[in-house]
Protein backbone atom coordinates (compact mmCIF):
# COMPACT_ATOMS: atom_id res chain seq x y z
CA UNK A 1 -18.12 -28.06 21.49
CA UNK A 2 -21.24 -26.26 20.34
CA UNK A 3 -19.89 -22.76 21.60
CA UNK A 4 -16.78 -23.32 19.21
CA UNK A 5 -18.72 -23.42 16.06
CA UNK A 6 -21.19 -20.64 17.46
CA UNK A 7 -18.26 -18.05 18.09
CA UNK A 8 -16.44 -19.52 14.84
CA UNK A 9 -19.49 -18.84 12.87
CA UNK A 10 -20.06 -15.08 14.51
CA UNK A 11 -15.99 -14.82 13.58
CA UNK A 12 -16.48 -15.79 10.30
CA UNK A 13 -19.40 -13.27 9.29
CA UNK A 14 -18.63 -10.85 7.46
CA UNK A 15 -22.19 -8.67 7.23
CA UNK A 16 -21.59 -6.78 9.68
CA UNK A 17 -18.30 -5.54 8.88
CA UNK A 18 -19.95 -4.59 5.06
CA UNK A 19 -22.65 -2.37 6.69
CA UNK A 20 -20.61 -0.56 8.67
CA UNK A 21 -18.14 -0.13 5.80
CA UNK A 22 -21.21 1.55 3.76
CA UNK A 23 -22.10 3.31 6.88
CA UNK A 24 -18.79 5.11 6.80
CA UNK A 25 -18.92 5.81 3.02
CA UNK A 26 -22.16 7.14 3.15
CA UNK A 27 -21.15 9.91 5.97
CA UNK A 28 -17.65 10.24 4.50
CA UNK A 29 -19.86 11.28 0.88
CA UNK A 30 -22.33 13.44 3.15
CA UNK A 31 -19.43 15.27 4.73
CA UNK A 32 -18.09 16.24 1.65
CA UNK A 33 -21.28 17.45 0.16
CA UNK A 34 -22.06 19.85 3.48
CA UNK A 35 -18.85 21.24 2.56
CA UNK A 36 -19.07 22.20 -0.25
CA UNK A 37 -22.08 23.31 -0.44
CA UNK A 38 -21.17 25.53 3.26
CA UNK A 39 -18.28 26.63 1.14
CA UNK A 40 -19.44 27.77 -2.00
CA UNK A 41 -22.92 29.01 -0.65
CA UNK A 42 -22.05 32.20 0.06
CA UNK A 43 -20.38 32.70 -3.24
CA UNK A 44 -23.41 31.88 -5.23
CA UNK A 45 -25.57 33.91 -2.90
CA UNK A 46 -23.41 36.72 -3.77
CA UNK A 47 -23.52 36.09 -6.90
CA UNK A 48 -27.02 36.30 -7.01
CA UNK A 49 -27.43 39.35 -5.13
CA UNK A 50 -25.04 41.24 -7.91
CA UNK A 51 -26.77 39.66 -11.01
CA UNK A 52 -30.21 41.42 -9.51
CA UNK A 53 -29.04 44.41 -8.62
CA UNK A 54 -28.14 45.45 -11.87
């Protein structure tokens, strides 16, 4: 009877579910940011390079 409650309780939780949740946001967020930095990078460099050469 004690095993019911003990899986019924682990069921029940919800914590876990939450952190990975975050986890996924977080990398989803970090994924977008390495793009776009990776994608306008070079443009700025280039920028750069043409405002100095002047």
């Amino acid at each position: 009877m004690d095993h019911n409650i003990t899986a019924l309780r682990i069921f029940l939780d919800n914590h876990g579910v939450t952190a990975i949740e975050y986890a996924l946001i977080a990398g989803l967020i970090a994924a977008v940011i390495i793009g776009t930095v990776a994608m306008l990078g070079n443009g700025v460099l280039l920028a750069y390079n043409s405002a100095t050469n002047f």
